[in-house]
PDB file of N, CA and C in Angstrom:
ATOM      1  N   UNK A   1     -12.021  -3.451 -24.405  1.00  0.00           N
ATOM      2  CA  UNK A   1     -11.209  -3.133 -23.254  1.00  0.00           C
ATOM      3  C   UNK A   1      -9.762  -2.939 -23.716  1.00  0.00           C
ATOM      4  N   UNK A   2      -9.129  -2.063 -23.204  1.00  0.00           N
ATOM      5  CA  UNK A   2      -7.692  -1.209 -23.760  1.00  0.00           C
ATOM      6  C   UNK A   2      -6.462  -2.408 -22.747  1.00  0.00           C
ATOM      7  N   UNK A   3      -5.501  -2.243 -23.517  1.00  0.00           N
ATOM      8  CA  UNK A   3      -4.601  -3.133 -22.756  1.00  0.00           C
ATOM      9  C   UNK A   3      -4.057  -2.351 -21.467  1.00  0.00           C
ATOM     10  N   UNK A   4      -4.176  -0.930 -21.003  1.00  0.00           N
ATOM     11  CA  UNK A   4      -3.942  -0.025 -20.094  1.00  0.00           C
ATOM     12  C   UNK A   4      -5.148  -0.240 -19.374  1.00  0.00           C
ATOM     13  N   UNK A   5      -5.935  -1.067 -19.341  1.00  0.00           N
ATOM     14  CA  UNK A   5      -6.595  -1.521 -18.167  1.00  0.00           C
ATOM     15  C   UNK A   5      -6.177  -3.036 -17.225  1.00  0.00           C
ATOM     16  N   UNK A   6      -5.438  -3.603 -18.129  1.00  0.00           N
ATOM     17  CA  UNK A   6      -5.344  -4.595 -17.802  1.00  0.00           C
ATOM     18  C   UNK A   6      -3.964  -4.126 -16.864  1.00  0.00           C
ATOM     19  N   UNK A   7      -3.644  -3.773 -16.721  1.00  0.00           N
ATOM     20  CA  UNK A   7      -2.532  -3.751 -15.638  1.00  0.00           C
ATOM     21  C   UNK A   7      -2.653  -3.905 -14.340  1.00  0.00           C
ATOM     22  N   UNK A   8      -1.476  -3.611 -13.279  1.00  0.00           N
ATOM     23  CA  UNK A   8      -1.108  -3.117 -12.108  1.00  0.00           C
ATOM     24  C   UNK A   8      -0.220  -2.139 -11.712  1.00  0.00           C
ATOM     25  N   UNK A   9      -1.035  -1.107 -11.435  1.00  0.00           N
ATOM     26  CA  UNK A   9      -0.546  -0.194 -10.521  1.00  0.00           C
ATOM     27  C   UNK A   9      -0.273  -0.517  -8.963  1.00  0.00           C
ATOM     28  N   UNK A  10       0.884  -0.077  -8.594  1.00  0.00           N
ATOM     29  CA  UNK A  10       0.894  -0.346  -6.808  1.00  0.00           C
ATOM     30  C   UNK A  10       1.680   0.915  -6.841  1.00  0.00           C
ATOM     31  N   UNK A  11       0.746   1.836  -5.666  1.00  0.00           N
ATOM     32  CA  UNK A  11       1.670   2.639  -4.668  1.00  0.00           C
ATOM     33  C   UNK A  11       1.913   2.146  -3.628  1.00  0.00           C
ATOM     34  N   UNK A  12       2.693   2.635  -3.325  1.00  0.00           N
ATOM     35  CA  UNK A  12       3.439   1.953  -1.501  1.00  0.00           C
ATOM     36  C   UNK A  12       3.763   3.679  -0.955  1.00  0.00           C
ATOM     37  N   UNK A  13       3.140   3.139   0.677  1.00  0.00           N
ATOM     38  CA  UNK A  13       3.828   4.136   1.662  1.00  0.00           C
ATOM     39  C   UNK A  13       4.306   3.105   3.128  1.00  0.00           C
ATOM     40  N   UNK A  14       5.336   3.329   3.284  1.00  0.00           N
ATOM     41  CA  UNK A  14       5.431   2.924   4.600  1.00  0.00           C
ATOM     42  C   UNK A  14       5.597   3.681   6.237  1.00  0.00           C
ATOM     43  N   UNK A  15       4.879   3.585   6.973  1.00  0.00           N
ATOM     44  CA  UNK A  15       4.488   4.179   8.006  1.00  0.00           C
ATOM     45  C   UNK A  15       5.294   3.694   9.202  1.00  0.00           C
ATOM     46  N   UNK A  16       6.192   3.562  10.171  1.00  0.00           N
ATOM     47  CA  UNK A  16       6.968   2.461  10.923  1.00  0.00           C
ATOM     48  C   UNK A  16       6.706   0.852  10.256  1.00  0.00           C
ATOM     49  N   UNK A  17       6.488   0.123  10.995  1.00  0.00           N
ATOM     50  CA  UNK A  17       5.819  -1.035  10.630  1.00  0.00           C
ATOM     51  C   UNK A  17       4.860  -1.648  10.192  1.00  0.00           C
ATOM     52  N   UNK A  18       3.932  -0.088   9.183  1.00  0.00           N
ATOM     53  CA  UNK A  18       2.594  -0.944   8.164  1.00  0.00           C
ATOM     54  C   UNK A  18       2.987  -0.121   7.033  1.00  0.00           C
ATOM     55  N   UNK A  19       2.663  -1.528   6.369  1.00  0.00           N
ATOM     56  CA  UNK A  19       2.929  -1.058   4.861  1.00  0.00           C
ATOM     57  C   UNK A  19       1.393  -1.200   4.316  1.00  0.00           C
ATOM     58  N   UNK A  20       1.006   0.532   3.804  1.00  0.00           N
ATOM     59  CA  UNK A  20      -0.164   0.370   2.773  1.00  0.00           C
ATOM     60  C   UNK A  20       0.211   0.913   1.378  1.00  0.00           C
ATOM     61  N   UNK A  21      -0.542  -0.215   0.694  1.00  0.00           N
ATOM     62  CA  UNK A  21      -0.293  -0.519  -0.781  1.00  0.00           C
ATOM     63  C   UNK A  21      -1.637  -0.209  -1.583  1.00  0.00           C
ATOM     64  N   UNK A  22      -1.710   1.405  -2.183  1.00  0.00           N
ATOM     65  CA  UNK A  22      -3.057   0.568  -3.335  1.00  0.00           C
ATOM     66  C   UNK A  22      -2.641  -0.162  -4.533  1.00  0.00           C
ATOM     67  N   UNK A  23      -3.386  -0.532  -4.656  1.00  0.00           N
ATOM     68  CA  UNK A  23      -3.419  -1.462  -5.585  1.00  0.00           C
ATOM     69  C   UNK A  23      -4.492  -0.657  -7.159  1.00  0.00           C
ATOM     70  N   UNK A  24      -4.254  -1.051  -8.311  1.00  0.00           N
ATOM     71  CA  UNK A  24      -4.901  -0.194  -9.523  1.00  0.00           C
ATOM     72  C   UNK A  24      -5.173  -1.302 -10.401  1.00  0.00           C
ATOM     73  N   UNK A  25      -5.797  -1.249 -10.833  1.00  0.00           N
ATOM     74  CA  UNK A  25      -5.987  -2.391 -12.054  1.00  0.00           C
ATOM     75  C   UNK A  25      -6.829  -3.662 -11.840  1.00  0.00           C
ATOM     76  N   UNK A  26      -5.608  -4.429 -12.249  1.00  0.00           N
ATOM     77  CA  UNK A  26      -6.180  -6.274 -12.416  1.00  0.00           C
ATOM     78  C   UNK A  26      -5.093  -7.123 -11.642  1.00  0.00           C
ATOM     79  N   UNK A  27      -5.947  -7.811 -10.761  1.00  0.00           N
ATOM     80  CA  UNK A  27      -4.388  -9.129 -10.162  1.00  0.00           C
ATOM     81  C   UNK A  27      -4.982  -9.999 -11.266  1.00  0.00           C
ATOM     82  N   UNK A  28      -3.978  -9.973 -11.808  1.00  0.00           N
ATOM     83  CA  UNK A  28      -4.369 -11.755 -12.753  1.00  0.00           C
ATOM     84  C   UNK A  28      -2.834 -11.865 -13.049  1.00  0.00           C
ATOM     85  N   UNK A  29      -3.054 -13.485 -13.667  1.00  0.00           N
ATOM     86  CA  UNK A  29      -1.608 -14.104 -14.266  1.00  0.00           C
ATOM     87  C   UNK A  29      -0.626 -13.392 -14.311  1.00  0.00           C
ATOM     88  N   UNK A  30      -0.664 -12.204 -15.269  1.00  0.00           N
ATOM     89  CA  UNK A  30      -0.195 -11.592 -15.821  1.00  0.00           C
ATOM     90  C   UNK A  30       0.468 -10.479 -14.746  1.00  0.00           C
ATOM     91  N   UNK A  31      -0.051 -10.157 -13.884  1.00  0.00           N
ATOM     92  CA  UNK A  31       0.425  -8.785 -13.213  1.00  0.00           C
ATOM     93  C   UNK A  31       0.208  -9.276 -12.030  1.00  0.00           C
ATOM     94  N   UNK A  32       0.052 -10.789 -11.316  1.00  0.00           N
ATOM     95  CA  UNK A  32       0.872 -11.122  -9.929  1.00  0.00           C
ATOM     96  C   UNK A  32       1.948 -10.906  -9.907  1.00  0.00           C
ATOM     97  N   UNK A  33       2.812 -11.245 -10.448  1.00  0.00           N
ATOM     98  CA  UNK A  33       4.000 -11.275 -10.181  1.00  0.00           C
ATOM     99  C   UNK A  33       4.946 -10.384  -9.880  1.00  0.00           C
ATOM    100  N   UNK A  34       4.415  -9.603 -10.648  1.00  0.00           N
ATOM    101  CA  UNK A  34       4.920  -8.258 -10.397  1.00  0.00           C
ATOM    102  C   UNK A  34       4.539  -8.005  -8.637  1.00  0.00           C
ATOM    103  N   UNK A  35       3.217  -7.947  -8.545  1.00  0.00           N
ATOM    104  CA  UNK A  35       3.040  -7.716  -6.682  1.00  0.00           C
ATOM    105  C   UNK A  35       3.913  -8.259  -6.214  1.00  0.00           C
ATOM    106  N   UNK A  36       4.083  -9.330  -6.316  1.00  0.00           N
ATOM    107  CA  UNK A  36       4.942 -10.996  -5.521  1.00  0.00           C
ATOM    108  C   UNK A  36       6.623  -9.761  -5.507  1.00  0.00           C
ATOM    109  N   UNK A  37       6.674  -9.276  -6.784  1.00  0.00           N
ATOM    110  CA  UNK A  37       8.093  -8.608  -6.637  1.00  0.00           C
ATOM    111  C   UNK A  37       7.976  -7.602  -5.898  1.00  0.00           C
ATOM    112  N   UNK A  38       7.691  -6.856  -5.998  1.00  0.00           N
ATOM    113  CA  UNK A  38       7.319  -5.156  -5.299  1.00  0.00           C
ATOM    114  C   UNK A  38       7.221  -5.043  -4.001  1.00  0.00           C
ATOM    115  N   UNK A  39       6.363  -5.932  -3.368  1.00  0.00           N
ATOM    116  CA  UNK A  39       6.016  -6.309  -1.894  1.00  0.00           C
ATOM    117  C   UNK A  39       7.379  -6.557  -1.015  1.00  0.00           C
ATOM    118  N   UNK A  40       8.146  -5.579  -0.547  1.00  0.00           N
ATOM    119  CA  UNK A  40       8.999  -5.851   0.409  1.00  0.00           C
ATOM    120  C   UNK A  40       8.049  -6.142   2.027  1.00  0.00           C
ATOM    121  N   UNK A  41       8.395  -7.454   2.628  1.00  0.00           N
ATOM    122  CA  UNK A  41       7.566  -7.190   3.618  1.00  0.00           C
ATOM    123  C   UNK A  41       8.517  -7.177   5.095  1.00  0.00           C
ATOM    124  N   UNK A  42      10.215  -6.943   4.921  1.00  0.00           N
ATOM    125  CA  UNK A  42      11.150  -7.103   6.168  1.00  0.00           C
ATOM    126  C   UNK A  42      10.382  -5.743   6.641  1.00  0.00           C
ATOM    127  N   UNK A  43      10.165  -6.151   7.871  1.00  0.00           N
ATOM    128  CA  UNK A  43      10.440  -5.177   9.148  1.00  0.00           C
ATOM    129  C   UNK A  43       8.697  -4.425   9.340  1.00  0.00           C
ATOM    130  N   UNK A  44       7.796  -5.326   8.165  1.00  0.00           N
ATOM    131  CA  UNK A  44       6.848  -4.955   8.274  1.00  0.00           C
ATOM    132  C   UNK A  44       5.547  -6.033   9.331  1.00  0.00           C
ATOM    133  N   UNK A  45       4.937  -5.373   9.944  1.00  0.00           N
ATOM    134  CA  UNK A  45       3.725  -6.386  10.944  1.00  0.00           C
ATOM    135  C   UNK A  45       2.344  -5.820  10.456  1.00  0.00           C
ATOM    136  N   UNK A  46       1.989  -5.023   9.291  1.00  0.00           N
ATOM    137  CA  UNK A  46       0.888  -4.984   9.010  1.00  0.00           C
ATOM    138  C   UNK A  46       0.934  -4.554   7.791  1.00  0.00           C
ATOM    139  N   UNK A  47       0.026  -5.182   7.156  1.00  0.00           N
ATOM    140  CA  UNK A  47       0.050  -4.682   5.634  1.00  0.00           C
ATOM    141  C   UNK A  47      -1.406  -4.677   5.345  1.00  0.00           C
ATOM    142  N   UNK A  48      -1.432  -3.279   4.664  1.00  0.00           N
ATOM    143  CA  UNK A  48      -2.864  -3.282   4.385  1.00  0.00           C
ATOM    144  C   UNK A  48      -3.180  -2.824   2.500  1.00  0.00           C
ATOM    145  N   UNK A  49      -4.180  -3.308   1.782  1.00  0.00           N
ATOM    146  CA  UNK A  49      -3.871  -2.910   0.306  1.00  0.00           C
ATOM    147  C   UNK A  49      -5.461  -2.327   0.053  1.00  0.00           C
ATOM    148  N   UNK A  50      -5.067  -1.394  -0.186  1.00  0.00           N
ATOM    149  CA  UNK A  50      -6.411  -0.261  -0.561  1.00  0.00           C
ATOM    150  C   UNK A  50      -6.987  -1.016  -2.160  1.00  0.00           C
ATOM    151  N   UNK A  51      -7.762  -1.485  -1.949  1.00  0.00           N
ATOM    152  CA  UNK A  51      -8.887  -2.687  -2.991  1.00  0.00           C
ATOM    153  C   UNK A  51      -9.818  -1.562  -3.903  1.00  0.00           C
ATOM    154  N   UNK A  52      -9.551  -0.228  -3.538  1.00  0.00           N
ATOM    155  CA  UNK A  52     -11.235   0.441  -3.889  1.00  0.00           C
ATOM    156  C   UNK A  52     -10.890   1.072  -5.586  1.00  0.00           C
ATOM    157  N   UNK A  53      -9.727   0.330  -6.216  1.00  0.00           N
ATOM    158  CA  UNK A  53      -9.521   0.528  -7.536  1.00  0.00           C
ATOM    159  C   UNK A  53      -8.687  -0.663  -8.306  1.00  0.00           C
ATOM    160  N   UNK A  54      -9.412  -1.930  -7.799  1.00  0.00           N
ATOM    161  CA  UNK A  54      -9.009  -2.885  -8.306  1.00  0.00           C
ATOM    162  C   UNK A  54     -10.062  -3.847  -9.206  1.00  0.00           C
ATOM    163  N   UNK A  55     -10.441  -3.679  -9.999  1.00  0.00           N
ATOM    164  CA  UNK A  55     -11.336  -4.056 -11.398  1.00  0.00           C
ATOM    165  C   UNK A  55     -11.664  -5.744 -10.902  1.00  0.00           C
ATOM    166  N   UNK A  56     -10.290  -6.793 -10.506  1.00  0.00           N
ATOM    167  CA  UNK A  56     -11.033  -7.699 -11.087  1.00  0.00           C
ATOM    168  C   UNK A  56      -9.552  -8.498 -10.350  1.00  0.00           C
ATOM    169  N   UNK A  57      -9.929  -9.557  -9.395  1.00  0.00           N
ATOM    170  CA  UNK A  57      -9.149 -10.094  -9.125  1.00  0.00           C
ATOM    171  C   UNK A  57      -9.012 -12.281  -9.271  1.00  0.00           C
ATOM    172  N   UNK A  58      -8.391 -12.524 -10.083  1.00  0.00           N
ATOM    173  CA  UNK A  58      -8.257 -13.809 -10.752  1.00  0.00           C
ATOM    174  C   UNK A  58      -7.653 -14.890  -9.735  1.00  0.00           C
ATOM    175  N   UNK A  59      -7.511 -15.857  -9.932  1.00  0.00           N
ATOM    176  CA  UNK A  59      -7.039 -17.028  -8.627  1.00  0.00           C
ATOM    177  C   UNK A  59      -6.052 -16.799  -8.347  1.00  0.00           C
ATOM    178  N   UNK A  60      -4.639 -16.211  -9.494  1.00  0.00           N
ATOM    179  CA  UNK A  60      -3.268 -15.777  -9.171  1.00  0.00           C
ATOM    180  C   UNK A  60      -3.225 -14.969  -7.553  1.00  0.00           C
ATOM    181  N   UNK A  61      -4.309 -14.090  -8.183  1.00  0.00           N
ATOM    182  CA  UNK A  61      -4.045 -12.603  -6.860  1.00  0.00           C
ATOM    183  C   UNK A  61      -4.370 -13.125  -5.732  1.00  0.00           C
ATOM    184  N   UNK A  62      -5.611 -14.064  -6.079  1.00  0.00           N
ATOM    185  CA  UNK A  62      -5.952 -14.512  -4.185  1.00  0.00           C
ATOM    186  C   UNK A  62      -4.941 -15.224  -3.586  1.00  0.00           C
ATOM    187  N   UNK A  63      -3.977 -16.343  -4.742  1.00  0.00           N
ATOM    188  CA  UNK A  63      -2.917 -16.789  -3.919  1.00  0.00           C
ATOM    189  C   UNK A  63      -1.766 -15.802  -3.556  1.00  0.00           C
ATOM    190  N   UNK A  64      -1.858 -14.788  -4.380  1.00  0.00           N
ATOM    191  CA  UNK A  64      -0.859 -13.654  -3.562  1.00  0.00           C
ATOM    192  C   UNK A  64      -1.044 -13.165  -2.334  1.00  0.00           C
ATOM    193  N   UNK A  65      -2.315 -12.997  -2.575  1.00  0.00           N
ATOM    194  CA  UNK A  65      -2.717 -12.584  -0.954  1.00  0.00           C
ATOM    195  C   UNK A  65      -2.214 -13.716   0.083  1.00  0.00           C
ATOM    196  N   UNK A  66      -2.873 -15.161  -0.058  1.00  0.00           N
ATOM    197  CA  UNK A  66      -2.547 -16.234   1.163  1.00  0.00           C
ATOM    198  C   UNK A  66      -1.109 -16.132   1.167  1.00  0.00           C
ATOM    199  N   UNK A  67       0.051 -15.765   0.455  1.00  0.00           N
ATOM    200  CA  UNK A  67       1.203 -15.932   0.733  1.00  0.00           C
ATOM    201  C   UNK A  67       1.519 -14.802   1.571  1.00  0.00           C
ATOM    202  N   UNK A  68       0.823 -13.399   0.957  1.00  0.00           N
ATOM    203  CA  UNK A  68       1.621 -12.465   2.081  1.00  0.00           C
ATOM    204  C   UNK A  68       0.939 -13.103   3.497  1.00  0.00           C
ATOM    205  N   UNK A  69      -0.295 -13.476   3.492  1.00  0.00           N
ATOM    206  CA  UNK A  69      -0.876 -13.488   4.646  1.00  0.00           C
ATOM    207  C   UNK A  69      -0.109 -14.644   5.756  1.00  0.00           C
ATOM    208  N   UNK A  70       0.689 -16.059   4.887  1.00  0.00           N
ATOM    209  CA  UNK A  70       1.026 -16.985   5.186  1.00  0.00           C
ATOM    210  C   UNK A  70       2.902 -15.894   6.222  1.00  0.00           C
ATOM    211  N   UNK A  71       3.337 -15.350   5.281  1.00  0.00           N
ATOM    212  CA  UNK A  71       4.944 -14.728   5.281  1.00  0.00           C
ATOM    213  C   UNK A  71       4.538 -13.703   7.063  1.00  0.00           C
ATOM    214  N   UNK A  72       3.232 -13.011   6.823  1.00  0.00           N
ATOM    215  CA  UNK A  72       3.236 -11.980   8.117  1.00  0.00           C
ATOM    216  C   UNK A  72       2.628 -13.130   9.437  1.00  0.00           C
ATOM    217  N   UNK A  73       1.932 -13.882   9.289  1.00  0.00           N
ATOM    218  CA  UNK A  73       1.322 -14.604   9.985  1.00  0.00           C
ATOM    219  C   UNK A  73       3.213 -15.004  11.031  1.00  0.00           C
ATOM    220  N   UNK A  74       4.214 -15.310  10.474  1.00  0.00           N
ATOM    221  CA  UNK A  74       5.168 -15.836  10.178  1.00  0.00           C
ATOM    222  C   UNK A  74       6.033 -15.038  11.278  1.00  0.00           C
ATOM    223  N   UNK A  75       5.551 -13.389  10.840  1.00  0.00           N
ATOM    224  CA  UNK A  75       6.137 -12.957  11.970  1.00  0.00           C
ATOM    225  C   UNK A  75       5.631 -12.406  12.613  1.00  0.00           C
ATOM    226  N   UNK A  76       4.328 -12.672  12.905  1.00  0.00           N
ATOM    227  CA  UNK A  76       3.242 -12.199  13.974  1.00  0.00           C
ATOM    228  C   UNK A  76       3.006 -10.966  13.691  1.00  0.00           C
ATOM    229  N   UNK A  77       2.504 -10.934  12.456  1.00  0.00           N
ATOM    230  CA  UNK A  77       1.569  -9.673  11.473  1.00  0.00           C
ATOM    231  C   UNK A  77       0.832  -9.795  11.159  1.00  0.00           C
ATOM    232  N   UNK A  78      -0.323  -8.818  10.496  1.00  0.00           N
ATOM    233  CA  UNK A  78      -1.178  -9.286  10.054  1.00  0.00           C
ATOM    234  C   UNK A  78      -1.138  -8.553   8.747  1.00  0.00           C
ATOM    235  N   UNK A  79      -2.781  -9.276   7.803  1.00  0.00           N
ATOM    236  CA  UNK A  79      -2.652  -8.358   6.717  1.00  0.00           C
ATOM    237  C   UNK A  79      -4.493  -8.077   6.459  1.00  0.00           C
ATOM    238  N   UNK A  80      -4.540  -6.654   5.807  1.00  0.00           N
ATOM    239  CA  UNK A  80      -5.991  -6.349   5.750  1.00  0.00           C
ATOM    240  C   UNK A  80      -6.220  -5.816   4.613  1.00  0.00           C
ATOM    241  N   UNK A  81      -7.268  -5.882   4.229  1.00  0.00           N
ATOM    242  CA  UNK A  81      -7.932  -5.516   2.832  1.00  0.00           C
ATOM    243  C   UNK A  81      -9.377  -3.977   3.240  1.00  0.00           C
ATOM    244  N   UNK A  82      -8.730  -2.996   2.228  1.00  0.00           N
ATOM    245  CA  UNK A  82      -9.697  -1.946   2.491  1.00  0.00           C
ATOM    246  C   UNK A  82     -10.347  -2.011   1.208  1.00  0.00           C
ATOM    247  N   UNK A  83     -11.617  -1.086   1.124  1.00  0.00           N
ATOM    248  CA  UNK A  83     -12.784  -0.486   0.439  1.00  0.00           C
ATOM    249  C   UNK A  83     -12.359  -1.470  -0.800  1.00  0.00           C
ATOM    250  N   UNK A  84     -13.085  -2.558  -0.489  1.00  0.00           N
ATOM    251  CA  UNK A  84     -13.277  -3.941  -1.475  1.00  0.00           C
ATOM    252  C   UNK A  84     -14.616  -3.417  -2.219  1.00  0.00           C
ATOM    253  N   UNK A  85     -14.871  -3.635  -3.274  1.00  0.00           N
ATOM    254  CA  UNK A  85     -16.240  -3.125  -3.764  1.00  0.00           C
ATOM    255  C   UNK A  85     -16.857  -4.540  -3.435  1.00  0.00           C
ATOM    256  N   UNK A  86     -18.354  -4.327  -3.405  1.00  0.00           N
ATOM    257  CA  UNK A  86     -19.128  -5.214  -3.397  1.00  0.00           C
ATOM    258  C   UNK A  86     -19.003  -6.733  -4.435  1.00  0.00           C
ATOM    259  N   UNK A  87     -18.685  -6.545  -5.251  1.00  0.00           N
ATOM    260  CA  UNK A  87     -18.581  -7.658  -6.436  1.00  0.00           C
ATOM    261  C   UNK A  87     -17.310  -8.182  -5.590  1.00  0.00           C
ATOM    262  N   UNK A  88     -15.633  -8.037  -5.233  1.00  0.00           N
ATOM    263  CA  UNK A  88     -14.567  -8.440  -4.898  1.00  0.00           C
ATOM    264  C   UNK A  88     -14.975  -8.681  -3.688  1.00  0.00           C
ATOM    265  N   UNK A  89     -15.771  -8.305  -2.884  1.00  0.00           N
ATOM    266  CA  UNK A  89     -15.948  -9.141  -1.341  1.00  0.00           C
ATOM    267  C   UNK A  89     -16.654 -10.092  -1.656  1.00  0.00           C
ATOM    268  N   UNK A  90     -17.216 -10.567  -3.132  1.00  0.00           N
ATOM    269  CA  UNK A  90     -18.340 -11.256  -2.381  1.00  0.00           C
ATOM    270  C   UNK A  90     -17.226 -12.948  -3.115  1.00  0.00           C
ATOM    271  N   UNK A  91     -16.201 -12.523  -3.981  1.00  0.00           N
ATOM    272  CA  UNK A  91     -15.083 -13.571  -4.442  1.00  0.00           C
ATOM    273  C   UNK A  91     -13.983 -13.614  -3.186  1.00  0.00           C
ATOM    274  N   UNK A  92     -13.897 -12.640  -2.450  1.00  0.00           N
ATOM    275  CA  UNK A  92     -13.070 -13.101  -0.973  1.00  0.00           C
ATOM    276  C   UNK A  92     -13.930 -13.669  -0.269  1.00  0.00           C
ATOM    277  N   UNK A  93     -14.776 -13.347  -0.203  1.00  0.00           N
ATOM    278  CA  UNK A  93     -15.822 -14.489   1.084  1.00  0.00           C
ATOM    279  C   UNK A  93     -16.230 -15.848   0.950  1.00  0.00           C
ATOM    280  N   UNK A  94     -16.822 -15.798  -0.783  1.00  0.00           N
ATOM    281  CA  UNK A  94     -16.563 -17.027  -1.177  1.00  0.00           C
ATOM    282  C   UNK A  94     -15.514 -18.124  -1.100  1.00  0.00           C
ATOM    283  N   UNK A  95     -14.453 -17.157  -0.935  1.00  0.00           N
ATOM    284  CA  UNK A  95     -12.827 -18.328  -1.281  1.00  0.00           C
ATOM    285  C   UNK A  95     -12.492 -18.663   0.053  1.00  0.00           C
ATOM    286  N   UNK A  96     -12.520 -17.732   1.437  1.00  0.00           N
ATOM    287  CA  UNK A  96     -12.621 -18.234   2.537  1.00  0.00           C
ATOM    288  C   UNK A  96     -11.569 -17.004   3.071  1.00  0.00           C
ATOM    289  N   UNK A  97     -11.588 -15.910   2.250  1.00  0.00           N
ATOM    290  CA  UNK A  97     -10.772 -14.665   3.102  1.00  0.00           C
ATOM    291  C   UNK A  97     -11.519 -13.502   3.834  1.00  0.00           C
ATOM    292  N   UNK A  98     -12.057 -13.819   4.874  1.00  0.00           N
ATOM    293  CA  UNK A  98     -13.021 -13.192   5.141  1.00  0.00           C
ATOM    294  C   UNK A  98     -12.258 -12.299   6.309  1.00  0.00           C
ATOM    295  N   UNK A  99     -11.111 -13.121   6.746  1.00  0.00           N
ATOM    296  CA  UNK A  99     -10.585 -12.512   7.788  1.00  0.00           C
ATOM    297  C   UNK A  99      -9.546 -11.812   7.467  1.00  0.00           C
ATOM    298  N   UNK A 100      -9.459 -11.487   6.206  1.00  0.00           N
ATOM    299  CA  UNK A 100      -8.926 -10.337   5.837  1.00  0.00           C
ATOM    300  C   UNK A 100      -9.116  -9.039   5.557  1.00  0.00           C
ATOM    301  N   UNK A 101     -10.650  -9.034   5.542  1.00  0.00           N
ATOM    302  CA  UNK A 101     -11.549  -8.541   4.883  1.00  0.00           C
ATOM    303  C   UNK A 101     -11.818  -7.131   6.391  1.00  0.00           C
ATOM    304  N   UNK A 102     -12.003  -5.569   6.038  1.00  0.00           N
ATOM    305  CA  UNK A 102     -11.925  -4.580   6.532  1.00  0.00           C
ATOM    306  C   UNK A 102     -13.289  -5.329   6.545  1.00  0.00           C
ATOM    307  N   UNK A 103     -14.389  -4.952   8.065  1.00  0.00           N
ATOM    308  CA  UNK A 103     -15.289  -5.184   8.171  1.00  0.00           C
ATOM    309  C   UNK A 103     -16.058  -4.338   7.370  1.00  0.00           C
ATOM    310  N   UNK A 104     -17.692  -4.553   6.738  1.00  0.00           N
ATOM    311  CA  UNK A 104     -18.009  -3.923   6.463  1.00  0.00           C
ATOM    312  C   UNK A 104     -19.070  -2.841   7.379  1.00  0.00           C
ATOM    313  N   UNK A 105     -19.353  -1.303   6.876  1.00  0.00           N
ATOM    314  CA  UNK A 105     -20.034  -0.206   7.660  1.00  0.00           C
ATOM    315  C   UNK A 105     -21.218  -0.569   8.061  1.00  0.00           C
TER     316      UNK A 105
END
């Protein structure tokens, strides 16, 4: 495995008040933080992060997630997770983020 996999990519668009983010790569140790930086969330009430090119997500990323989720909750936002592949829903459901989770079809 190439060290250009191990990264994070994030695009951002913001729409009035939702911010969608894909996401590319790997949340781990290494490349939370970077999200934790990037993530402006003033003036935002929904945030949603397109999952459907994210390889592999480590305990770092899930606590990234409970924080944005903890920060919008905060100001009566929410936050949602799209086209999770099968393997990454089945480590959000397990951990107890289910209600983040874009229902499935």
């Amino acid at each position: 495995m190439t060290a250009d996999r191990k990264k994070l990519y994030i695009e951002q668009n913001k729409d009035n008040s939702t911010l969608y983010c894909k996401l590319i790569g790997w949340l781990d140790p290494n490349t939370t933080p970077e999200l934790l930086d990037k993530i402006n969330l003033e003036g935002v009430t929904s945030l949603v992060f397109d999952m459907q090119d994210v390889e592999y997500v480590f305990s770092s990323g899930l606590r990234a997630m409970l924080l944005f989720q903890k920060k919008l909750y905060e100001q009566g936002g929410t936050i949602l997770l799209v086209n999770v592949s099968d393997s990454l829903r089945t480590i959000f459901e397990y951990t107890g983020f289910e209600s983040m989770l874009e229902p499935k079809p």
